[in-house]
PDB file of N, CA and C in Angstrom:
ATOM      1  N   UNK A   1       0.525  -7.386 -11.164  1.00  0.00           N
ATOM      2  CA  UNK A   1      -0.117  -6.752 -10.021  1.00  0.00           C
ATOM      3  C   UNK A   1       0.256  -5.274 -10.004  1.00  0.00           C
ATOM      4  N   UNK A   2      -0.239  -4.414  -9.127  1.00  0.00           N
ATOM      5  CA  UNK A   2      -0.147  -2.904  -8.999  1.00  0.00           C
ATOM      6  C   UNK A   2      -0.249  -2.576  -7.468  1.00  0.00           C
ATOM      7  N   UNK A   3       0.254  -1.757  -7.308  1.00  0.00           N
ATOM      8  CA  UNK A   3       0.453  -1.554  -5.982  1.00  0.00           C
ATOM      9  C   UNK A   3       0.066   0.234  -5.742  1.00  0.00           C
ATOM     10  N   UNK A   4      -1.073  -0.131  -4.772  1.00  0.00           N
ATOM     11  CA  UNK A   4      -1.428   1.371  -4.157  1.00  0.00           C
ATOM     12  C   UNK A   4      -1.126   2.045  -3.082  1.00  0.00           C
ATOM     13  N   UNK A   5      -0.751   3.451  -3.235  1.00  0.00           N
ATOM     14  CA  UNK A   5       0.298   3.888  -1.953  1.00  0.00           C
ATOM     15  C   UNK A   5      -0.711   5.095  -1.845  1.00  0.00           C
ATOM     16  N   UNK A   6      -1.431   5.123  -0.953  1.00  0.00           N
ATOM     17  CA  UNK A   6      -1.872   6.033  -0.203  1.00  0.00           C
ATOM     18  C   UNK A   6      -1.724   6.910   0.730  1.00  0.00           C
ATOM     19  N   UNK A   7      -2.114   8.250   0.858  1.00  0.00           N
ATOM     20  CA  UNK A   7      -2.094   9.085   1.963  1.00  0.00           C
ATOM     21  C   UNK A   7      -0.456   9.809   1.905  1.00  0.00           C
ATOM     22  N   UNK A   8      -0.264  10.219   0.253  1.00  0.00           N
ATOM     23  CA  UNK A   8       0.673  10.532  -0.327  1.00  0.00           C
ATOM     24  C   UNK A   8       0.838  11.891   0.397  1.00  0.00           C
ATOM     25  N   UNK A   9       1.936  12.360   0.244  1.00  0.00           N
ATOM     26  CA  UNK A   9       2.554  13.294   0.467  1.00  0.00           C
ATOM     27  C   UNK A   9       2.315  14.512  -1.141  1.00  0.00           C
ATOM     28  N   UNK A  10       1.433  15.678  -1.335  1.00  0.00           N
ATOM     29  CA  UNK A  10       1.254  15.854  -2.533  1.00  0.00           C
ATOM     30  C   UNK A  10       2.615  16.574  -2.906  1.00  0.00           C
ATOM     31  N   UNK A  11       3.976  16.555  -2.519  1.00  0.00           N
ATOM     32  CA  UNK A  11       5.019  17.036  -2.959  1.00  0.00           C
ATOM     33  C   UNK A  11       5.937  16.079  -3.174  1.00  0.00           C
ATOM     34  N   UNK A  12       5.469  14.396  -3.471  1.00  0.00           N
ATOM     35  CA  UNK A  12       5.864  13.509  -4.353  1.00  0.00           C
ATOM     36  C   UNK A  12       5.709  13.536  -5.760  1.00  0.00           C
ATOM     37  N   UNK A  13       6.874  12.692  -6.078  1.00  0.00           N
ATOM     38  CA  UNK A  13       7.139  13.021  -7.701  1.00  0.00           C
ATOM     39  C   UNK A  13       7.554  11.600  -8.388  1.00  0.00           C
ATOM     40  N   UNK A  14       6.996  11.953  -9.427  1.00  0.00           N
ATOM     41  CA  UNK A  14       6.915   9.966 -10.055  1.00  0.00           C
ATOM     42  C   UNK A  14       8.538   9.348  -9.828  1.00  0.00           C
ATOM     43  N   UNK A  15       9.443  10.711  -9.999  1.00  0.00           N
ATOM     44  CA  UNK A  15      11.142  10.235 -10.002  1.00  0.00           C
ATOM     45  C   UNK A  15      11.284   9.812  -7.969  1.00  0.00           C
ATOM     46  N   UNK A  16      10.300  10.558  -7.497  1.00  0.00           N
ATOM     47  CA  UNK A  16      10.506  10.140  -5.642  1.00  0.00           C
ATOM     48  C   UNK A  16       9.997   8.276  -5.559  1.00  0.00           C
ATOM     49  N   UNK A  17       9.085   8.015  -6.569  1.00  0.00           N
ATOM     50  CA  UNK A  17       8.692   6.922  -6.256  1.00  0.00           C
ATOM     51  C   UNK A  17       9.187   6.031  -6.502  1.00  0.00           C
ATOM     52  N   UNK A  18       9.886   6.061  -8.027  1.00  0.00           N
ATOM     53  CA  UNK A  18      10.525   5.514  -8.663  1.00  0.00           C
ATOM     54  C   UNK A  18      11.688   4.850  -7.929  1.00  0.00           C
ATOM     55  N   UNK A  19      12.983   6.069  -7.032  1.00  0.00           N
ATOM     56  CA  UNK A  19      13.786   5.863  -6.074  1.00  0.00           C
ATOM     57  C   UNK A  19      13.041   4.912  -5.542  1.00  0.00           C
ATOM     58  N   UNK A  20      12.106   5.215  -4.357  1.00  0.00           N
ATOM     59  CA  UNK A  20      11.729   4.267  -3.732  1.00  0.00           C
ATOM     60  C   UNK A  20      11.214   2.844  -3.804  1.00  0.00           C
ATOM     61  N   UNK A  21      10.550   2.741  -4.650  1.00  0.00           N
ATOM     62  CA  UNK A  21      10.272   1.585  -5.007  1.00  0.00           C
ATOM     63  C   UNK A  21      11.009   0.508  -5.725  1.00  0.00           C
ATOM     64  N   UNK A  22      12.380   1.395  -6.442  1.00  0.00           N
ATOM     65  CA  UNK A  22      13.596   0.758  -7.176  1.00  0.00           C
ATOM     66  C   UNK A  22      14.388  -0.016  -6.154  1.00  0.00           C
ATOM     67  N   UNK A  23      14.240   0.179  -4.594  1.00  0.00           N
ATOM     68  CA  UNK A  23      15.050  -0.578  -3.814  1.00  0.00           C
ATOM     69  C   UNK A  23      14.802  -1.496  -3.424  1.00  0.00           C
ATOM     70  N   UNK A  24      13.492  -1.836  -4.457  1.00  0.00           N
ATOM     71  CA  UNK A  24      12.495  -3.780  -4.435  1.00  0.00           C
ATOM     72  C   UNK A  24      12.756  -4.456  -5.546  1.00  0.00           C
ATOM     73  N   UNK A  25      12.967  -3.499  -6.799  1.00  0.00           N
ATOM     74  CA  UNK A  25      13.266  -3.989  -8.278  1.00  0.00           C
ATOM     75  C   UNK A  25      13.070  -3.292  -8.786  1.00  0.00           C
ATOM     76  N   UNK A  26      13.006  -3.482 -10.326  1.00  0.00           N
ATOM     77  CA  UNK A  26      12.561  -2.671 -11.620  1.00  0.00           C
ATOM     78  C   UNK A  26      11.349  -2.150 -11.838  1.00  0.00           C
ATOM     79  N   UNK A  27      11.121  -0.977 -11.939  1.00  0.00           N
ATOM     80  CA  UNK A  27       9.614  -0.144 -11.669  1.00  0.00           C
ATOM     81  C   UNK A  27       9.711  -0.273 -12.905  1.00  0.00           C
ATOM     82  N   UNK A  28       8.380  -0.731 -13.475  1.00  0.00           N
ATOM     83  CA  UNK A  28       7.609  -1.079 -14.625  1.00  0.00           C
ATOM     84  C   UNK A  28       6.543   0.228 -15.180  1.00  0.00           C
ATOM     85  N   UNK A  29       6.265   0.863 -14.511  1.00  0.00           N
ATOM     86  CA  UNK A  29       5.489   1.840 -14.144  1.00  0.00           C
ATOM     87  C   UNK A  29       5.031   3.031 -12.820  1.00  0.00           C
ATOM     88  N   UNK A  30       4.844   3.741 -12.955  1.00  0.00           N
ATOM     89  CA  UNK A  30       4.651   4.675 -11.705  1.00  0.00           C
ATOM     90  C   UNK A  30       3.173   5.779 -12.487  1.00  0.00           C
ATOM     91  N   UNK A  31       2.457   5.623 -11.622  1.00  0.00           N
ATOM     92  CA  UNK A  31       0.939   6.777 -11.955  1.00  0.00           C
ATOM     93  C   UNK A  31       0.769   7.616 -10.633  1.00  0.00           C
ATOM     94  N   UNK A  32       0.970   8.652 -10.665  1.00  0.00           N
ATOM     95  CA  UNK A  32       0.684  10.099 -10.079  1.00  0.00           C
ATOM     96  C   UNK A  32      -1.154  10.441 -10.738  1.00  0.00           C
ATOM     97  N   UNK A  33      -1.919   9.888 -10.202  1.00  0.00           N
ATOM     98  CA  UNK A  33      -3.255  11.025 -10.719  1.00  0.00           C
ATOM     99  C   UNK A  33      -3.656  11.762 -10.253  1.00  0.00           C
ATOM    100  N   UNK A  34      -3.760  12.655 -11.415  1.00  0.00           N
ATOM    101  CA  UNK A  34      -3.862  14.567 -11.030  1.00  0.00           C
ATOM    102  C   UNK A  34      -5.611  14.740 -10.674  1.00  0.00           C
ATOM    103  N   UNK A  35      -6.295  15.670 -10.517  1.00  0.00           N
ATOM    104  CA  UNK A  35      -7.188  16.231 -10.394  1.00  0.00           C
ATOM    105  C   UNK A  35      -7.850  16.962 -11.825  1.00  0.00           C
ATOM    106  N   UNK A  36      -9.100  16.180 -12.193  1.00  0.00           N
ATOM    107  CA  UNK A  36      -9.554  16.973 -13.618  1.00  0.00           C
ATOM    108  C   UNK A  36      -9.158  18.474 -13.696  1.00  0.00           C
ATOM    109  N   UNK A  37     -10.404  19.575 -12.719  1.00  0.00           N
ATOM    110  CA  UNK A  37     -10.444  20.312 -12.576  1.00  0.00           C
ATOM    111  C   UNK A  37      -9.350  21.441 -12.535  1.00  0.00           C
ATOM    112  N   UNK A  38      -8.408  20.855 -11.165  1.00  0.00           N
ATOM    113  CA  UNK A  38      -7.345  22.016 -10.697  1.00  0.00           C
ATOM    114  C   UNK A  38      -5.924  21.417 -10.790  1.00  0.00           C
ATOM    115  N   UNK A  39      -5.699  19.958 -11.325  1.00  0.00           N
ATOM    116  CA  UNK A  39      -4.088  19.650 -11.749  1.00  0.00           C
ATOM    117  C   UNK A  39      -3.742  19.529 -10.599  1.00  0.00           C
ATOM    118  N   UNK A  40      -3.949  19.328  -9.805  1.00  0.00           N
ATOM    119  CA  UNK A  40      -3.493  19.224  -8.176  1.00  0.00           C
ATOM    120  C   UNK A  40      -3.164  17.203  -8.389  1.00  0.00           C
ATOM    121  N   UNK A  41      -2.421  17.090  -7.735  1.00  0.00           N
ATOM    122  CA  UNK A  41      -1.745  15.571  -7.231  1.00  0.00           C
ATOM    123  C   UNK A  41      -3.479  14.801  -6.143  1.00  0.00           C
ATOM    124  N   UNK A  42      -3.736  14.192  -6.409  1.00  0.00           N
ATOM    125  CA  UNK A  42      -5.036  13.562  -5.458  1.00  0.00           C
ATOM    126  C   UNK A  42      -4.500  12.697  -4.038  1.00  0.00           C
ATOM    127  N   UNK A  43      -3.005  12.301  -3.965  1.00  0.00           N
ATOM    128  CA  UNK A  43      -2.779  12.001  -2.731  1.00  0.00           C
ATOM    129  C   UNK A  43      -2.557  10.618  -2.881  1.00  0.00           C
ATOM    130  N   UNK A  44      -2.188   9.741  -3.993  1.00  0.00           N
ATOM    131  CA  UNK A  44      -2.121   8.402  -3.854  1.00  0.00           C
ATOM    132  C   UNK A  44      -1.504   8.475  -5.152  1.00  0.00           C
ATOM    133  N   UNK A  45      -0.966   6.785  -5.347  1.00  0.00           N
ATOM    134  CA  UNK A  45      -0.234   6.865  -7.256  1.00  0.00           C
ATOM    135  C   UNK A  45      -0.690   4.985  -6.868  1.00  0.00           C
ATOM    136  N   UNK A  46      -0.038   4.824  -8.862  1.00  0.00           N
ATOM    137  CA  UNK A  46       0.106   3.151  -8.775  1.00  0.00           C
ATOM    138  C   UNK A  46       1.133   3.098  -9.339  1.00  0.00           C
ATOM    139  N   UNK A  47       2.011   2.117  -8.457  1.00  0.00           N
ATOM    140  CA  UNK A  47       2.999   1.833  -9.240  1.00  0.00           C
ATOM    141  C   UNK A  47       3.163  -0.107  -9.317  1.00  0.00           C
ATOM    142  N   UNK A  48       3.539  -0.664 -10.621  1.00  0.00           N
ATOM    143  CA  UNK A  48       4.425  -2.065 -10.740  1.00  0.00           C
ATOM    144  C   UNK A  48       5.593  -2.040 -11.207  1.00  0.00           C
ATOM    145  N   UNK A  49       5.746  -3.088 -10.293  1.00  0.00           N
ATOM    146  CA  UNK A  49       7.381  -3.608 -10.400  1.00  0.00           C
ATOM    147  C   UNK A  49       7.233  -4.718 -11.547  1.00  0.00           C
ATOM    148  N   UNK A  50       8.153  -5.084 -11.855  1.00  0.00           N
ATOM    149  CA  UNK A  50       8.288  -6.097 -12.910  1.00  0.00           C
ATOM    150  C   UNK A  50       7.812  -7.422 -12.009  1.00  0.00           C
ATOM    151  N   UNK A  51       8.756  -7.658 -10.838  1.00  0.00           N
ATOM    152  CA  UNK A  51       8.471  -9.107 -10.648  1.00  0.00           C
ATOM    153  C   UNK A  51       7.252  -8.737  -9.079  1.00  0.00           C
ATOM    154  N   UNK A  52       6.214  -9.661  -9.098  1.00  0.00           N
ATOM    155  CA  UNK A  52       5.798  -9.821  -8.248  1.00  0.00           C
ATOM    156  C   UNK A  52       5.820  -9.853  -7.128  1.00  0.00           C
ATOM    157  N   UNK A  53       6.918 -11.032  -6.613  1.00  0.00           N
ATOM    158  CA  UNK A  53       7.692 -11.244  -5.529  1.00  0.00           C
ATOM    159  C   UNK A  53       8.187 -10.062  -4.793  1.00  0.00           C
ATOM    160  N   UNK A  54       8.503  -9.257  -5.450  1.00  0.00           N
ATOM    161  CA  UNK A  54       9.231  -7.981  -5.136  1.00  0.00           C
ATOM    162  C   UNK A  54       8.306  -6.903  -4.906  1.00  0.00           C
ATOM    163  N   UNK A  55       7.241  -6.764  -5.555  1.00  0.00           N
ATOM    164  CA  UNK A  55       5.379  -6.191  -4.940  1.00  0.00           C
ATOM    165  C   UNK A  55       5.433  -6.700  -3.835  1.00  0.00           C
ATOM    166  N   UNK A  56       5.497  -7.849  -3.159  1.00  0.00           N
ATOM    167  CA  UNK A  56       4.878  -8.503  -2.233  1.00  0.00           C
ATOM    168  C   UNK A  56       5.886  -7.891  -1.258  1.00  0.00           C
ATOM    169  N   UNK A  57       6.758  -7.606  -1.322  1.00  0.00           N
ATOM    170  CA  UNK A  57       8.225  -7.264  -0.164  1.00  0.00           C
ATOM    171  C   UNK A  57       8.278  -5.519  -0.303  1.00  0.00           C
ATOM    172  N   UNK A  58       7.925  -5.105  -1.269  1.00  0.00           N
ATOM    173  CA  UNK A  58       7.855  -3.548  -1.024  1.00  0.00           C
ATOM    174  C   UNK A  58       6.640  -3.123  -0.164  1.00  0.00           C
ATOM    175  N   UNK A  59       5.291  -3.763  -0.585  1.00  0.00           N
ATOM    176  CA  UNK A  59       4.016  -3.878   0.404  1.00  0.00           C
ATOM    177  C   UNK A  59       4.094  -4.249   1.837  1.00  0.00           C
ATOM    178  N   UNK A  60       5.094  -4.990   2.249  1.00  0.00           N
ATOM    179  CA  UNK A  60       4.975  -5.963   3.531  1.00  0.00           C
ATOM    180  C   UNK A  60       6.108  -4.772   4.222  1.00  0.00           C
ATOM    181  N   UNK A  61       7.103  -4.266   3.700  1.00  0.00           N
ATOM    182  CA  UNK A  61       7.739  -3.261   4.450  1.00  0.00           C
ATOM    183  C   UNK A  61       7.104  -1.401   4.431  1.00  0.00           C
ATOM    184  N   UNK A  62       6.069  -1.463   3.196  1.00  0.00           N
ATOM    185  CA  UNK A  62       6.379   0.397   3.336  1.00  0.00           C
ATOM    186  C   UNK A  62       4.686   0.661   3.626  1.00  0.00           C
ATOM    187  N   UNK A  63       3.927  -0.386   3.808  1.00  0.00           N
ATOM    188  CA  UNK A  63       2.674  -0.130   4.713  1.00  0.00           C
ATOM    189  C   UNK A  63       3.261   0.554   5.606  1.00  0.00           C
ATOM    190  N   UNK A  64       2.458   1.434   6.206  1.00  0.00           N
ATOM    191  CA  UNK A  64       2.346   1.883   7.526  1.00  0.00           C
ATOM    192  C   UNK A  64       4.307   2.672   7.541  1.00  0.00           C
ATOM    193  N   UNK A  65       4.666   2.542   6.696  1.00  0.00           N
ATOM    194  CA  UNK A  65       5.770   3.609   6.839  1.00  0.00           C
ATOM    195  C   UNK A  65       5.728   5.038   6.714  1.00  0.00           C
ATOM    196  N   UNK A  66       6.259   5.935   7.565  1.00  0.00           N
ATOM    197  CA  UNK A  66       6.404   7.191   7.253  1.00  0.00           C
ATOM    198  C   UNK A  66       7.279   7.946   6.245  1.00  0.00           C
ATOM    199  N   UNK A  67       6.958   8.698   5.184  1.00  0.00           N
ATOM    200  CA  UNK A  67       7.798   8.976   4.067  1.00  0.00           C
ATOM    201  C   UNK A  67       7.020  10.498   4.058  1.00  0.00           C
ATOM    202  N   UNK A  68       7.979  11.236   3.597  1.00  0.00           N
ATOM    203  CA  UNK A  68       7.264  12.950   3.612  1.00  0.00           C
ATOM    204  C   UNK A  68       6.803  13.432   4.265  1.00  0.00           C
ATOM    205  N   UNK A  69       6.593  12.425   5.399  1.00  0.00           N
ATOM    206  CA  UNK A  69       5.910  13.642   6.481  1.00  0.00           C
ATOM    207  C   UNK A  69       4.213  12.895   6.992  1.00  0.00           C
ATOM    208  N   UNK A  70       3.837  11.366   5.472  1.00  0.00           N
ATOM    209  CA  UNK A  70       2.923  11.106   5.936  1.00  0.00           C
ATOM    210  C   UNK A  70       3.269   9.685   6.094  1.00  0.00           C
ATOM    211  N   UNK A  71       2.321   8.768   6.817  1.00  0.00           N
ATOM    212  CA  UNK A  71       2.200   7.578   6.717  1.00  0.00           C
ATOM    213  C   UNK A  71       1.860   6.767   5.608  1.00  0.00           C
ATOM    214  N   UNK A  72       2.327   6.084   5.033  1.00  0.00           N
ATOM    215  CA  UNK A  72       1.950   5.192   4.032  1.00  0.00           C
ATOM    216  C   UNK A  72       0.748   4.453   3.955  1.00  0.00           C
ATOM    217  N   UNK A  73      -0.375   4.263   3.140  1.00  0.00           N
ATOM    218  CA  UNK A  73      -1.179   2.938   3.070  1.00  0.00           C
ATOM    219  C   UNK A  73      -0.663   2.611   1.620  1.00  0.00           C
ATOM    220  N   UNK A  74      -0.205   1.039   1.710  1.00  0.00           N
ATOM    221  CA  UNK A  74       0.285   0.409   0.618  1.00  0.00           C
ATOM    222  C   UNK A  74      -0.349  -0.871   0.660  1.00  0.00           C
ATOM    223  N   UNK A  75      -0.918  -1.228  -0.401  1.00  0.00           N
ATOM    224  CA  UNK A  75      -1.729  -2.115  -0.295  1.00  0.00           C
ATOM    225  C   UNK A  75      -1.951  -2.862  -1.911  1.00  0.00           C
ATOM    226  N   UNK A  76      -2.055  -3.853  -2.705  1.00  0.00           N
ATOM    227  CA  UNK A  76      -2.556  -4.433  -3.222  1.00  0.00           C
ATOM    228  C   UNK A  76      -3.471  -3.795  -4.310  1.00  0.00           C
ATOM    229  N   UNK A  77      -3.727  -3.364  -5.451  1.00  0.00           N
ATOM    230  CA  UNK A  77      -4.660  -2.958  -6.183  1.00  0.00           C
ATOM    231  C   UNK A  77      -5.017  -4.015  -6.945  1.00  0.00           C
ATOM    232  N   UNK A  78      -6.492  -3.706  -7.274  1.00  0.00           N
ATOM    233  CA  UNK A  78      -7.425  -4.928  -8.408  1.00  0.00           C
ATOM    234  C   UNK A  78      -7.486  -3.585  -9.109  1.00  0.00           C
ATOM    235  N   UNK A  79      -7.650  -4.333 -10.606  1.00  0.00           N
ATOM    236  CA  UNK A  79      -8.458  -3.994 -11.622  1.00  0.00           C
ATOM    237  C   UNK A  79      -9.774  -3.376 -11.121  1.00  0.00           C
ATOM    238  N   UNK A  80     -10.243  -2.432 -12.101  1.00  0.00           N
ATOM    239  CA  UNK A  80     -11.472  -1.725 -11.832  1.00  0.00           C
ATOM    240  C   UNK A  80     -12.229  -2.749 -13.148  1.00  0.00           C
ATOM    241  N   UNK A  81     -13.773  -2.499 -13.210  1.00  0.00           N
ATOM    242  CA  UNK A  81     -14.599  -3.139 -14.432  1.00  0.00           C
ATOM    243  C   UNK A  81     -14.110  -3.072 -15.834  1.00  0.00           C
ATOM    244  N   UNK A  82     -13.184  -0.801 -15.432  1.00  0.00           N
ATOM    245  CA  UNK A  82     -12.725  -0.293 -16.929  1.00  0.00           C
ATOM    246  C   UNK A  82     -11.525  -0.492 -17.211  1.00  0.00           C
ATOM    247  N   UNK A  83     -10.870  -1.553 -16.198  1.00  0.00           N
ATOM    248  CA  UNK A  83      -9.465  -1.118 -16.986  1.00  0.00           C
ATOM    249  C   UNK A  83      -8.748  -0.404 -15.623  1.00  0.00           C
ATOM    250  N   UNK A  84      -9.167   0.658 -14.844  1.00  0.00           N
ATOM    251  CA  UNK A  84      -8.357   0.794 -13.714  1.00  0.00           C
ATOM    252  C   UNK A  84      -7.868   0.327 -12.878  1.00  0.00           C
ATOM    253  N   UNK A  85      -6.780   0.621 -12.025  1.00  0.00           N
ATOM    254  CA  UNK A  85      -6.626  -0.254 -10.577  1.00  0.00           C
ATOM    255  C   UNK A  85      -7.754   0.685  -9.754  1.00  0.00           C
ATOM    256  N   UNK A  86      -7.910  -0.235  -8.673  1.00  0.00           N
ATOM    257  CA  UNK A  86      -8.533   0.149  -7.618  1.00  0.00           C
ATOM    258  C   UNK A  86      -8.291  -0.475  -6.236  1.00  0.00           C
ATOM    259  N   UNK A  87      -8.155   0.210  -4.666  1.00  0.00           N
ATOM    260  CA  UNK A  87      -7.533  -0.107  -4.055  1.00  0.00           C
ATOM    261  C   UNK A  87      -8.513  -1.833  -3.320  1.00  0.00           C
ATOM    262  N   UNK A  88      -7.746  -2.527  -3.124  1.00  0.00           N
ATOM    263  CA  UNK A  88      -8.378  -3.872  -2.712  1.00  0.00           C
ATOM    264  C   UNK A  88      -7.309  -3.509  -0.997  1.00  0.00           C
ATOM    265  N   UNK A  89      -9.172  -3.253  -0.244  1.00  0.00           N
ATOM    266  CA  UNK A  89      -8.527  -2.436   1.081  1.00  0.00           C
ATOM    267  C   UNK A  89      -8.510  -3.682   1.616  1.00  0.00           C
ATOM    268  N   UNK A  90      -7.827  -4.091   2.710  1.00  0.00           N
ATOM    269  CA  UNK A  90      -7.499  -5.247   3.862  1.00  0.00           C
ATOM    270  C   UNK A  90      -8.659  -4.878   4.834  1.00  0.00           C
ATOM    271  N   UNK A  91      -9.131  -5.542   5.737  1.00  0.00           N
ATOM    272  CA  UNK A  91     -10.176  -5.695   6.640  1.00  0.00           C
ATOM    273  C   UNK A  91      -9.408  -4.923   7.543  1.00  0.00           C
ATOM    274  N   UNK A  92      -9.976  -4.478   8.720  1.00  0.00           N
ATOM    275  CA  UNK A  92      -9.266  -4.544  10.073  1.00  0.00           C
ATOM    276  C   UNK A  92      -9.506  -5.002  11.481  1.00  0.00           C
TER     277      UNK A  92
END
């Protein structure tokens, strides 16, 4: 699974996420995507943890948390058709 953190703070850094998300388990990965054009941070990343279980407990606490200054959306990512994640938004 992959996990999408939205409504980033753009003065996060793959080593800020890394911290953070290391206090669920072993970060398997962390994605910062930049902006074609201007290299600018777009405001969201994906990151996985190794074990699942531990996705499911970093999601259930850092939704709706404040970090940098913004609120968190953390949520669940699917696969895109190509190969990407993409955010799999919750109803409200």
């Amino acid at each position: 699974m992959t996990i999408y953190i939205g409504n980033l703070s753009y003065r996060a850094t793959e080593d800020d996420l890394k911290e953070v998300f290391a206090e669920y388990g072993a970060v398997k990965r962390v994605a910062l995507p930049t902006d074609r054009e201007t290299g600018r941070m777009r405001g969201f990343a994906f990151v996985e943890l190794e074990e699942e279980t531990h996705e499911d407990a970093a999601i259930a606490e850092l939704d709706g948390a404040e970090w940098m200054g913004r609120q968190l959306k953390v949520n669940k990512a699917k696969p895109k058709e190509d190969g990407r994640p993409v955010v799999k938004r919750a109803s409200a």
